[in-house]
ModelCIF file with pLDDT and N, C-alpha, C, O atoms, coordinates in Angstrom:
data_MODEL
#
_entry.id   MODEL 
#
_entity.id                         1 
_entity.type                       polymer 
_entity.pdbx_number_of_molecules   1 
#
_entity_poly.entity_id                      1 
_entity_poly.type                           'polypeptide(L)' 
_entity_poly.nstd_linkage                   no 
_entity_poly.nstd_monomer                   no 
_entity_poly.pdbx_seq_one_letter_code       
;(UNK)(UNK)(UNK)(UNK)(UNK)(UNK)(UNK)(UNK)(UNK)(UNK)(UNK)(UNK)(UNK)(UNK)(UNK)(UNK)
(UNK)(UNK)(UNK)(UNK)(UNK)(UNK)(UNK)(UNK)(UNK)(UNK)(UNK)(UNK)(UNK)(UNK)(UNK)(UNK)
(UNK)(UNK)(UNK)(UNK)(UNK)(UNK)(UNK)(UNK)(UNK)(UNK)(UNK)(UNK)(UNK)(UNK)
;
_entity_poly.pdbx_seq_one_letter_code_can   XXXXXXXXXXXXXXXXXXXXXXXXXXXXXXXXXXXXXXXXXXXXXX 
_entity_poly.pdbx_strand_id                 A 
#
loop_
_entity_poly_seq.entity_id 
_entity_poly_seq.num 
_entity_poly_seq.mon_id 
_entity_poly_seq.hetero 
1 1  UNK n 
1 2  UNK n 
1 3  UNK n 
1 4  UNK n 
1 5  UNK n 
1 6  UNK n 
1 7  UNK n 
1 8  UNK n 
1 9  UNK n 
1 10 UNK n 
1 11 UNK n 
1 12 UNK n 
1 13 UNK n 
1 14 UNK n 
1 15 UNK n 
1 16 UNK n 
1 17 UNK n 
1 18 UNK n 
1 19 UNK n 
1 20 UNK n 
1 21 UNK n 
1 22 UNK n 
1 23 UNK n 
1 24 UNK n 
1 25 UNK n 
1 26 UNK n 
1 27 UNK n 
1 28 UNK n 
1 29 UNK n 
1 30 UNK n 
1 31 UNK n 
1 32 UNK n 
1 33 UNK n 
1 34 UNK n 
1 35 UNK n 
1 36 UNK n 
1 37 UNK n 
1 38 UNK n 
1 39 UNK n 
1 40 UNK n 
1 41 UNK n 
1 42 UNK n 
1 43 UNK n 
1 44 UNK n 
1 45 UNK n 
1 46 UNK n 
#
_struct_asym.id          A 
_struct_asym.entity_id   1 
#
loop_
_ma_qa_metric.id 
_ma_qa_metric.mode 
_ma_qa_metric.name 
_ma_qa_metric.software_group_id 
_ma_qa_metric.type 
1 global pLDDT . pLDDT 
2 local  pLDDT . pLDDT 
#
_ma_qa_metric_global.metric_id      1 
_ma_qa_metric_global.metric_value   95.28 
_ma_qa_metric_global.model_id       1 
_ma_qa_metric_global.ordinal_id     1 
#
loop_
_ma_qa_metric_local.label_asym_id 
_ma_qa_metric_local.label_comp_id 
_ma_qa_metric_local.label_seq_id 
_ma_qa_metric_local.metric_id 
_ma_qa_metric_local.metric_value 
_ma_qa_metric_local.model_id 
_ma_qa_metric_local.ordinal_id 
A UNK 1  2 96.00 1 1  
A UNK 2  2 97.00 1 2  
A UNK 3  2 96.00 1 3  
A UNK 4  2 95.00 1 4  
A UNK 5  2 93.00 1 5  
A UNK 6  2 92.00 1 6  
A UNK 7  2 89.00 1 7  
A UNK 8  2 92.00 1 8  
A UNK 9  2 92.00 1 9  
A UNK 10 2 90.00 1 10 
A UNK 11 2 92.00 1 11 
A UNK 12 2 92.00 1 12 
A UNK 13 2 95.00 1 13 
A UNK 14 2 94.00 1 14 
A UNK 15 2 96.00 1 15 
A UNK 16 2 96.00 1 16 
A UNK 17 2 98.00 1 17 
A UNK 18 2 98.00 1 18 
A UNK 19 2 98.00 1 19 
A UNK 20 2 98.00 1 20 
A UNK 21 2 97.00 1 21 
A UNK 22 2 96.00 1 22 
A UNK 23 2 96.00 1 23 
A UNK 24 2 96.00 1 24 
A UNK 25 2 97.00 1 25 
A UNK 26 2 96.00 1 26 
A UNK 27 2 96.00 1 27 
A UNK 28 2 95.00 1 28 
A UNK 29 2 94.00 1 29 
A UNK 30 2 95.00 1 30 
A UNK 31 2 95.00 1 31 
A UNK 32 2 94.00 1 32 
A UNK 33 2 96.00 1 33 
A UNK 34 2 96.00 1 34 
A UNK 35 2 96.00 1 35 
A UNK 36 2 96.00 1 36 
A UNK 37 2 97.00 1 37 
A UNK 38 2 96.00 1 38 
A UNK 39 2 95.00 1 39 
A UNK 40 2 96.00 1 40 
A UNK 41 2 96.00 1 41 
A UNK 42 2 96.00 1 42 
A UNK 43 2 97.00 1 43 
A UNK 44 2 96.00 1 44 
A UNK 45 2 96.00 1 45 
A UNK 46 2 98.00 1 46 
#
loop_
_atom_site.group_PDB 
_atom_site.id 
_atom_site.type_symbol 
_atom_site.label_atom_id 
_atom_site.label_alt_id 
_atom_site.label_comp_id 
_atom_site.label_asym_id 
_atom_site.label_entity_id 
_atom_site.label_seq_id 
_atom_site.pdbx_PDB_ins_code 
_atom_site.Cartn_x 
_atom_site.Cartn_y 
_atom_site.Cartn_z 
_atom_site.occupancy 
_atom_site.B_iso_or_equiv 
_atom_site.pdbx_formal_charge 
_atom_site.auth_seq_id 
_atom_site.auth_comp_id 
_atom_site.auth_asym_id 
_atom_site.auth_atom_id 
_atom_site.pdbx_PDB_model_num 
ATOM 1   N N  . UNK A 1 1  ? 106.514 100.791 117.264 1.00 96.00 ? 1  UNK A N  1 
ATOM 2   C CA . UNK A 1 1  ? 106.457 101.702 118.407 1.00 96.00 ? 1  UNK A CA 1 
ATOM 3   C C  . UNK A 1 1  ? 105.236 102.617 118.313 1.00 96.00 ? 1  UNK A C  1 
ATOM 4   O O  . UNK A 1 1  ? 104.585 102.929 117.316 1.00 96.00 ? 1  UNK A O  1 
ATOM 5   N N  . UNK A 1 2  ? 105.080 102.974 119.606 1.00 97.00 ? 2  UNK A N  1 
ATOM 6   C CA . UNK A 1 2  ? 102.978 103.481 119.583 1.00 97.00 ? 2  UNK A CA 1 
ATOM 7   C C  . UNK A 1 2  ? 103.781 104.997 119.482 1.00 97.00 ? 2  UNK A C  1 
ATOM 8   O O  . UNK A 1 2  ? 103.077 105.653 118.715 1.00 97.00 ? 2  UNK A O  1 
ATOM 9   N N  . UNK A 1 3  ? 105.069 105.935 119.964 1.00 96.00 ? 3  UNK A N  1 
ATOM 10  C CA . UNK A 1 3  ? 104.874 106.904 120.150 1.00 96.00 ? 3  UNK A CA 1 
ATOM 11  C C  . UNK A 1 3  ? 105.221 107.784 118.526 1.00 96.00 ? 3  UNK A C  1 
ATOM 12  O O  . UNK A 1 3  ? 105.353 107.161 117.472 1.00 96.00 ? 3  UNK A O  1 
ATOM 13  N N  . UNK A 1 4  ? 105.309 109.133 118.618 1.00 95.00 ? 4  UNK A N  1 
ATOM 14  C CA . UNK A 1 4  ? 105.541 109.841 117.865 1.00 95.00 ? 4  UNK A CA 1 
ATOM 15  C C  . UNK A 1 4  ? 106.221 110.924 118.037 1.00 95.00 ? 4  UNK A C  1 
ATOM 16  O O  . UNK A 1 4  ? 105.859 111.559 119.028 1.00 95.00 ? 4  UNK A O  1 
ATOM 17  N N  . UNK A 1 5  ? 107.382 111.540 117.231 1.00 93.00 ? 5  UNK A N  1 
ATOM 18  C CA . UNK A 1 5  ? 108.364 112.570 117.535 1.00 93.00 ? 5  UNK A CA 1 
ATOM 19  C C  . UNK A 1 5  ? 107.997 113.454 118.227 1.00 93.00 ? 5  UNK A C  1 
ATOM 20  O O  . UNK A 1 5  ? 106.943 114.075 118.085 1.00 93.00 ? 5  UNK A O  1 
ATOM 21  N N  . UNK A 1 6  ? 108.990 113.657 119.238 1.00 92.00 ? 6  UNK A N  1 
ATOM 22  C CA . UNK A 1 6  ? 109.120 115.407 119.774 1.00 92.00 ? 6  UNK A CA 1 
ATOM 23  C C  . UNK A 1 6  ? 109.363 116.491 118.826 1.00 92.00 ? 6  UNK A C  1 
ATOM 24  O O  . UNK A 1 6  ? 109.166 117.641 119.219 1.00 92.00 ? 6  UNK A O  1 
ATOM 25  N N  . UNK A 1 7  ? 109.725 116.304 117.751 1.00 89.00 ? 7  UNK A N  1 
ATOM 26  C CA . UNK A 1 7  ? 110.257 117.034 116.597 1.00 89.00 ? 7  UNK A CA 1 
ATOM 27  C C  . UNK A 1 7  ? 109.502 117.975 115.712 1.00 89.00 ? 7  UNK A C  1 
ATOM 28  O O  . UNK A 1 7  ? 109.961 118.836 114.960 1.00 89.00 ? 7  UNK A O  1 
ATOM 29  N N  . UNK A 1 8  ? 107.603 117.478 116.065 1.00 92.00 ? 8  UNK A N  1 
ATOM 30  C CA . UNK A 1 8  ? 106.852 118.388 115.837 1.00 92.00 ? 8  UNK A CA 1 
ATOM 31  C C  . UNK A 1 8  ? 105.583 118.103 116.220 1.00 92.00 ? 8  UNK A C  1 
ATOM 32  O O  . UNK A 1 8  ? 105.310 116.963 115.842 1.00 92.00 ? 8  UNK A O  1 
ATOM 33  N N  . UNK A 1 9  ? 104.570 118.675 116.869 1.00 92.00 ? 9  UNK A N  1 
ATOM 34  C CA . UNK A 1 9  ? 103.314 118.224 117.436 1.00 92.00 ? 9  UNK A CA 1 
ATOM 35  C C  . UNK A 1 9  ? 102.468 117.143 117.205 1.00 92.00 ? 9  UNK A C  1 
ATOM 36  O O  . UNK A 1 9  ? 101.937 117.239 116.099 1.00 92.00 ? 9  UNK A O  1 
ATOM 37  N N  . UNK A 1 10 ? 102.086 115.985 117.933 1.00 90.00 ? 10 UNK A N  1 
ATOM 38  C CA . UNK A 1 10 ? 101.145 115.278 117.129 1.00 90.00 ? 10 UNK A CA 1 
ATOM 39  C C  . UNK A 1 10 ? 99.661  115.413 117.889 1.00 90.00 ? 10 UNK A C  1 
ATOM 40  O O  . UNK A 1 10 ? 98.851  114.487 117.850 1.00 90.00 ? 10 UNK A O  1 
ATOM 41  N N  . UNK A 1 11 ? 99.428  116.518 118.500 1.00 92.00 ? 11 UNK A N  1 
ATOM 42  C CA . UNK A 1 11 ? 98.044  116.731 119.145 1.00 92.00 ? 11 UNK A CA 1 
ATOM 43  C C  . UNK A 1 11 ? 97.349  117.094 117.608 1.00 92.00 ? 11 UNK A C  1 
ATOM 44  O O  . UNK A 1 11 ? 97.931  117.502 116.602 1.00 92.00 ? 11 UNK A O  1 
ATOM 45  N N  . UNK A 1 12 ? 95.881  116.791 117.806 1.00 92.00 ? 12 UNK A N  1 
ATOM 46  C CA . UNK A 1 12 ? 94.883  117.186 117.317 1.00 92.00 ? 12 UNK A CA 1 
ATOM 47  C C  . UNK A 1 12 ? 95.214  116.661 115.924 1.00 92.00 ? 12 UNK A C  1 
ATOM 48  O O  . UNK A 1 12 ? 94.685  117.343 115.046 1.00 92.00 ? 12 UNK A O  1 
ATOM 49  N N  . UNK A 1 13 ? 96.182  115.303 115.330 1.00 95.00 ? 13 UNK A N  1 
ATOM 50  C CA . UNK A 1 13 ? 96.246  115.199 114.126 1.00 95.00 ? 13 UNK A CA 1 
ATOM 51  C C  . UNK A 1 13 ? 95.258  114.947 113.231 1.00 95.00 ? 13 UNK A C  1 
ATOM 52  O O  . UNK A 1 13 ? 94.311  114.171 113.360 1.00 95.00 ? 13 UNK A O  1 
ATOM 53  N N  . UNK A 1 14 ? 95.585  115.779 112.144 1.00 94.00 ? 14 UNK A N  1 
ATOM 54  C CA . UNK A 1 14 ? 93.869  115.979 111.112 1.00 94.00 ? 14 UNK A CA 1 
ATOM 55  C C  . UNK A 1 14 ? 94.249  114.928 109.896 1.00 94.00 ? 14 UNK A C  1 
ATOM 56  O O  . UNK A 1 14 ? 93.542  115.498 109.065 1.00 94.00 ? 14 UNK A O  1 
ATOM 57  N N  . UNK A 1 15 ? 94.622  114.216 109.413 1.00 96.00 ? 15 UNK A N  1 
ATOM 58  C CA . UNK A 1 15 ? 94.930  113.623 108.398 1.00 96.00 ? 15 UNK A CA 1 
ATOM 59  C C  . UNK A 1 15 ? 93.690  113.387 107.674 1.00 96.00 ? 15 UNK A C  1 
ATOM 60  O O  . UNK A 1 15 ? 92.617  113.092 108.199 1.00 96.00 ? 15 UNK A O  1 
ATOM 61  N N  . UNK A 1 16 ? 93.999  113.593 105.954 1.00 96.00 ? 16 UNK A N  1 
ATOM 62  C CA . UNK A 1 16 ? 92.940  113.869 105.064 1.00 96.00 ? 16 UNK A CA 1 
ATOM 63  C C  . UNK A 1 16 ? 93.708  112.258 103.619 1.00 96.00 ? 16 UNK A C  1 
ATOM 64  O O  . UNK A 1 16 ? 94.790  111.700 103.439 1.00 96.00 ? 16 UNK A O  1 
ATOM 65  N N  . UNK A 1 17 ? 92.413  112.194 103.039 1.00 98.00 ? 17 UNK A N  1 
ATOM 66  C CA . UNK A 1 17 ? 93.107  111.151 101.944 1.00 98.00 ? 17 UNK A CA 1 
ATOM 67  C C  . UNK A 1 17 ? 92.727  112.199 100.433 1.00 98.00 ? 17 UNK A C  1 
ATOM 68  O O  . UNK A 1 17 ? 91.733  112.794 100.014 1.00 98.00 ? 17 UNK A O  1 
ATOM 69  N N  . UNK A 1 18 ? 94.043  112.007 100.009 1.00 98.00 ? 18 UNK A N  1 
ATOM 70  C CA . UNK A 1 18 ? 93.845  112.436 98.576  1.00 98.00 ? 18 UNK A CA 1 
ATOM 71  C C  . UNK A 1 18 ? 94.161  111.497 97.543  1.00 98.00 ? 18 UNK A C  1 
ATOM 72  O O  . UNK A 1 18 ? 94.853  110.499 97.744  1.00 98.00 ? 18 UNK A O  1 
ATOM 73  N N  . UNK A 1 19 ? 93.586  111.852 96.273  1.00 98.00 ? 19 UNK A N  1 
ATOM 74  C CA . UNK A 1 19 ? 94.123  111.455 94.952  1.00 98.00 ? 19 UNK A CA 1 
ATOM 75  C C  . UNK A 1 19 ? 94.803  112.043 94.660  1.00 98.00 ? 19 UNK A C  1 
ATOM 76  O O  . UNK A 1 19 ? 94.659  113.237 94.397  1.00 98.00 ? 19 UNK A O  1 
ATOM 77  N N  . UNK A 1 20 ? 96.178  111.159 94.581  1.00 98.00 ? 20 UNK A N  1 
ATOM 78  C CA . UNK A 1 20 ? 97.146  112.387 94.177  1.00 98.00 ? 20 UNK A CA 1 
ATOM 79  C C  . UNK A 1 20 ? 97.481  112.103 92.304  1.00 98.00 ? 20 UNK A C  1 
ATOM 80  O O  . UNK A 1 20 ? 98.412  111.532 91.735  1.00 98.00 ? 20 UNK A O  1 
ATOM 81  N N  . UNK A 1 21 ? 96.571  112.616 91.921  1.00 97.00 ? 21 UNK A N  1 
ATOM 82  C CA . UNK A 1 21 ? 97.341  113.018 90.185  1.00 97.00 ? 21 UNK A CA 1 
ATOM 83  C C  . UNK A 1 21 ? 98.333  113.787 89.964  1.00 97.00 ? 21 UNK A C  1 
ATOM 84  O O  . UNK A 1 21 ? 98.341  114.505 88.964  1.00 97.00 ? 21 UNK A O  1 
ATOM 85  N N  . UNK A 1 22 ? 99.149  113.781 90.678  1.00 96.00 ? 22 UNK A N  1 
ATOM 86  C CA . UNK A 1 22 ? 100.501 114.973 90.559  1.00 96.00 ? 22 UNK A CA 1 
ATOM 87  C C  . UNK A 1 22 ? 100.724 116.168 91.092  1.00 96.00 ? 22 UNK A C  1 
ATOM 88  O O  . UNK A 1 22 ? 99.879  116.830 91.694  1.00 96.00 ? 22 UNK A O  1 
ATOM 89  N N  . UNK A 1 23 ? 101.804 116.465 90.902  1.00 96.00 ? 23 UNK A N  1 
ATOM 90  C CA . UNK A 1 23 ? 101.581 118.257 91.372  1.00 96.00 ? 23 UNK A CA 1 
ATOM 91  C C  . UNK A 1 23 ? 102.106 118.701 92.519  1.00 96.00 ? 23 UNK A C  1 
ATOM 92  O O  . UNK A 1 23 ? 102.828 118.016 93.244  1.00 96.00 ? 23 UNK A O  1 
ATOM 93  N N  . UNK A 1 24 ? 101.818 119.695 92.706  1.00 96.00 ? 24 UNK A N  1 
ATOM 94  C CA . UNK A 1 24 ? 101.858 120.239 94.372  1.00 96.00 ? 24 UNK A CA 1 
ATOM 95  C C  . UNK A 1 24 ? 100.255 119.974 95.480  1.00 96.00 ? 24 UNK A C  1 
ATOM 96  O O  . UNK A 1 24 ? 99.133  120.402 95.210  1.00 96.00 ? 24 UNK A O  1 
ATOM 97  N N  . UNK A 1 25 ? 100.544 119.387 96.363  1.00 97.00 ? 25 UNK A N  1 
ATOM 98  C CA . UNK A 1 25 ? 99.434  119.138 97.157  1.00 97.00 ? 25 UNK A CA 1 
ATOM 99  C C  . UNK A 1 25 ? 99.158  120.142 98.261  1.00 97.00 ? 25 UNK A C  1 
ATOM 100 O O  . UNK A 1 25 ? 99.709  119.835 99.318  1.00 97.00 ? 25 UNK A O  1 
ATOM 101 N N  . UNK A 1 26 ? 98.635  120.969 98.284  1.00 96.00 ? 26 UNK A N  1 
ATOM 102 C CA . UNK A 1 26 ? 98.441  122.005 99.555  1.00 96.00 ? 26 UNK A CA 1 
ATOM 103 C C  . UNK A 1 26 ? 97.511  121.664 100.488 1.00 96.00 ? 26 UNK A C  1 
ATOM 104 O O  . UNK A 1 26 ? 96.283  121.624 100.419 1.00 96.00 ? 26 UNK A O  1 
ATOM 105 N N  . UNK A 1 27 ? 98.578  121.328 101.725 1.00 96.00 ? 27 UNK A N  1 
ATOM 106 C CA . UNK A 1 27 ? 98.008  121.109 103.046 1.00 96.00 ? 27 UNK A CA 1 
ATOM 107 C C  . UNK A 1 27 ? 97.347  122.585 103.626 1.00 96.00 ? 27 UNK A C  1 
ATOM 108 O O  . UNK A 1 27 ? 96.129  122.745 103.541 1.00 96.00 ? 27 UNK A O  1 
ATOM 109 N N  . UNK A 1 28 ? 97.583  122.874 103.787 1.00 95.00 ? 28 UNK A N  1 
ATOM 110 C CA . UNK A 1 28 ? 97.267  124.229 104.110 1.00 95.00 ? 28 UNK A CA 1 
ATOM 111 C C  . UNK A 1 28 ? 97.592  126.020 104.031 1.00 95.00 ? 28 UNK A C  1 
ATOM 112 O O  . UNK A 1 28 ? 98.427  126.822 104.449 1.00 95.00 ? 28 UNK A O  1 
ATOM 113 N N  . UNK A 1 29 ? 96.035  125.997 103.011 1.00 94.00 ? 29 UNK A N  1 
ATOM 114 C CA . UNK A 1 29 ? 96.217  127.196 102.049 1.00 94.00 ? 29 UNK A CA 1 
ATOM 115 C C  . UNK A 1 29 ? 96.441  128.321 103.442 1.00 94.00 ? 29 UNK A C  1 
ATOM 116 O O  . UNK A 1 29 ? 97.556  128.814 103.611 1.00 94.00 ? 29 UNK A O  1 
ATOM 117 N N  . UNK A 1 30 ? 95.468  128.606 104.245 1.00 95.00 ? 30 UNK A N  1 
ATOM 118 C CA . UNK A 1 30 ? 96.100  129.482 104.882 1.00 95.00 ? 30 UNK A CA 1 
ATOM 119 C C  . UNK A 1 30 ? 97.441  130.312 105.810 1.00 95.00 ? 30 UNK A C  1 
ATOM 120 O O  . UNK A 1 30 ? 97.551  131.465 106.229 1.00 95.00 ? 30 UNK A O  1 
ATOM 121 N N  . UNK A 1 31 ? 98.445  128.961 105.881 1.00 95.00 ? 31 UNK A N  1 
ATOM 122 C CA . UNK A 1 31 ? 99.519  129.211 106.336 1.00 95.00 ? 31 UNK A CA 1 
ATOM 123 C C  . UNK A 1 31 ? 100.427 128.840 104.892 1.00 95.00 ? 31 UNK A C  1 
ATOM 124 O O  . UNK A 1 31 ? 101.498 128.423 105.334 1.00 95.00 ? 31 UNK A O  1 
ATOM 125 N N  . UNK A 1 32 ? 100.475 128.809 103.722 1.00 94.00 ? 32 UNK A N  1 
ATOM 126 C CA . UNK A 1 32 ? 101.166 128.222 102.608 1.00 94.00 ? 32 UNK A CA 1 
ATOM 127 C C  . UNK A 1 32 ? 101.931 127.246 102.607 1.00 94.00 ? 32 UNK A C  1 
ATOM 128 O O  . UNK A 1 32 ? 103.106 127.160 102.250 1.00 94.00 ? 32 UNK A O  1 
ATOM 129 N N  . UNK A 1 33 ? 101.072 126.329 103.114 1.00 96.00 ? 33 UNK A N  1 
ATOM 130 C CA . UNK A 1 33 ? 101.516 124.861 103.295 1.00 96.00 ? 33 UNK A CA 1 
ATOM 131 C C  . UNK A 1 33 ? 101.466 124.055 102.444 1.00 96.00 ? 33 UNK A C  1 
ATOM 132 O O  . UNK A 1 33 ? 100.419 123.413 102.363 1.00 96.00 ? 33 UNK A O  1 
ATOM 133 N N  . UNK A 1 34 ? 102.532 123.777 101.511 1.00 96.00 ? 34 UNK A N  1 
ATOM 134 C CA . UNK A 1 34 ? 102.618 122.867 99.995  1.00 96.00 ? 34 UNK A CA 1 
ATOM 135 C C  . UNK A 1 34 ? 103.519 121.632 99.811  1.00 96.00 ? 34 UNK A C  1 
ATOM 136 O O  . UNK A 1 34 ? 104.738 121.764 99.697  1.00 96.00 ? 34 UNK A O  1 
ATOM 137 N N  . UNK A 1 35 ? 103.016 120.636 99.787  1.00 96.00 ? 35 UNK A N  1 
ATOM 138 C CA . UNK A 1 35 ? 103.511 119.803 99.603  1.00 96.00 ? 35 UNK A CA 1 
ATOM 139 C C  . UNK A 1 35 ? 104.088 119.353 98.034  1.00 96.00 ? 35 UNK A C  1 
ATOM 140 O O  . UNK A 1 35 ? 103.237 118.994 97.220  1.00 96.00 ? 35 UNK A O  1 
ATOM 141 N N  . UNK A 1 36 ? 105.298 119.371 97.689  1.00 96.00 ? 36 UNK A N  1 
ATOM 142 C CA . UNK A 1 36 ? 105.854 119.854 96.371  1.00 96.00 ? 36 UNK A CA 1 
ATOM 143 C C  . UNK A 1 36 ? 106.324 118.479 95.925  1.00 96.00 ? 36 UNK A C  1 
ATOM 144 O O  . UNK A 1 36 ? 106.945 117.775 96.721  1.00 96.00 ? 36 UNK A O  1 
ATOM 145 N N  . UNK A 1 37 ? 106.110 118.142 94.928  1.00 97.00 ? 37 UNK A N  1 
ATOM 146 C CA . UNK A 1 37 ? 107.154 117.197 94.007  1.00 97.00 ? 37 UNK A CA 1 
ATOM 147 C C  . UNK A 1 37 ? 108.903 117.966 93.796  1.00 97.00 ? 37 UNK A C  1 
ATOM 148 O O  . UNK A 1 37 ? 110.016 117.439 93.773  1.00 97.00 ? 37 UNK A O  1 
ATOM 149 N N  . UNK A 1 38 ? 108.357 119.709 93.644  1.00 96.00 ? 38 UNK A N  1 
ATOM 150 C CA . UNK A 1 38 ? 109.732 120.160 93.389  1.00 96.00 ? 38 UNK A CA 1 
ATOM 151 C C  . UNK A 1 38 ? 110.968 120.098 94.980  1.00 96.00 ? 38 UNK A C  1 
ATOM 152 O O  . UNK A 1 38 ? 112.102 120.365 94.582  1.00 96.00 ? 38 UNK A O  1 
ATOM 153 N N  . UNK A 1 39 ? 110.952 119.914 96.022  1.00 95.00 ? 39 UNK A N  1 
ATOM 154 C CA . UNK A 1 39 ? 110.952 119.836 96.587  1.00 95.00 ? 39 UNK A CA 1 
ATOM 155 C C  . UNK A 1 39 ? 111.174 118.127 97.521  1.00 95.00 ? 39 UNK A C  1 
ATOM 156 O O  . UNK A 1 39 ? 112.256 117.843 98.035  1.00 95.00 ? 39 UNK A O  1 
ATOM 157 N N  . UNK A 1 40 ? 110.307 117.451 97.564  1.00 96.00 ? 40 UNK A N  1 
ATOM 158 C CA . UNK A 1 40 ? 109.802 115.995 97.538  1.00 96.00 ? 40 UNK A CA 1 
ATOM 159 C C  . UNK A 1 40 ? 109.880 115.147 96.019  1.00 96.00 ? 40 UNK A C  1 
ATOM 160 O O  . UNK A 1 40 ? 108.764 115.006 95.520  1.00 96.00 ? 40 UNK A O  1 
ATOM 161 N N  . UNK A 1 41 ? 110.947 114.602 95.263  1.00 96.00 ? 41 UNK A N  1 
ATOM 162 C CA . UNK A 1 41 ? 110.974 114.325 94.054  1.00 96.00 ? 41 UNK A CA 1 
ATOM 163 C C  . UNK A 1 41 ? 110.127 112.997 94.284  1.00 96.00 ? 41 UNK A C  1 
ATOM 164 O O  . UNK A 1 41 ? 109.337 112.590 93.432  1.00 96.00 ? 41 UNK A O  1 
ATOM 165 N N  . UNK A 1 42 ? 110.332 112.398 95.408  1.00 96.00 ? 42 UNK A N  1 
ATOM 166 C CA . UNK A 1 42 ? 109.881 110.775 95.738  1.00 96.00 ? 42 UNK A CA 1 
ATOM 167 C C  . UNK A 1 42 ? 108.203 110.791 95.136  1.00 96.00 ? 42 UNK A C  1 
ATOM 168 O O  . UNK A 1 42 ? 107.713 109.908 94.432  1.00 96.00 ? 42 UNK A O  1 
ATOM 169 N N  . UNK A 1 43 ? 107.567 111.917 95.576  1.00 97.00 ? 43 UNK A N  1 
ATOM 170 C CA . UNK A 1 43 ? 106.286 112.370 95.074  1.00 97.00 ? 43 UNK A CA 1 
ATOM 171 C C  . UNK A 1 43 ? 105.734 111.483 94.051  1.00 97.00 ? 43 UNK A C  1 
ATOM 172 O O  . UNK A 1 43 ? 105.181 110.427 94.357  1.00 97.00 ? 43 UNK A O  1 
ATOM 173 N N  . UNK A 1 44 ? 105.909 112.006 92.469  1.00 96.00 ? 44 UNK A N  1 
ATOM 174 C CA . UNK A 1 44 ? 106.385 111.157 91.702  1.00 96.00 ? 44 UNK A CA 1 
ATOM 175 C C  . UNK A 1 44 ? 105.873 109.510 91.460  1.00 96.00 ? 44 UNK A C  1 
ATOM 176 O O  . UNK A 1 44 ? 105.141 108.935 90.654  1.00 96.00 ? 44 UNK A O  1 
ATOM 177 N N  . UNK A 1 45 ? 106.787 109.076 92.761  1.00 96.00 ? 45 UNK A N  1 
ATOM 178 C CA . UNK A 1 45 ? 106.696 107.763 92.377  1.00 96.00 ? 45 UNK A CA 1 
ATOM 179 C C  . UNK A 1 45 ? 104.902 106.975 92.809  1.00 96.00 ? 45 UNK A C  1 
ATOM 180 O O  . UNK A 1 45 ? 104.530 105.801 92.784  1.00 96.00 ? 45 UNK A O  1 
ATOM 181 N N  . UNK A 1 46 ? 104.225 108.156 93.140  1.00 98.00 ? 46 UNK A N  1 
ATOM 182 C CA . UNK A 1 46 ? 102.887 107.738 93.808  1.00 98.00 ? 46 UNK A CA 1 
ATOM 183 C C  . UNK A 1 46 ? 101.677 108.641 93.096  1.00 98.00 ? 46 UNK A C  1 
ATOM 184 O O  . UNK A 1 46 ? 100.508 108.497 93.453  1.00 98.00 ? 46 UNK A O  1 
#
């Protein structure tokens, strides 16, 4: 399916590629946007 949730905006999507060596990944420092293993255990497996 081409669309994407009402559930949260998909205008202007910025998607970035990381290496993820672990950790917490912060999407965005200015609003404290963290993407957590503690939180996200699945993390981890990538």
């Amino acid at each position: 399916h081409m669309d994407t949730s009402p559930d949260m905006s998909g205008r202007d999507v910025k998607p970035r590629i990381v290496a993820y060596a672990g950790g917490d990944i912060v999407l965005n420092e200015s609003l404290g946007v963290v993407l957590s293993p503690d939180v996200f255990p699945e993390l981890n497996h990538y």
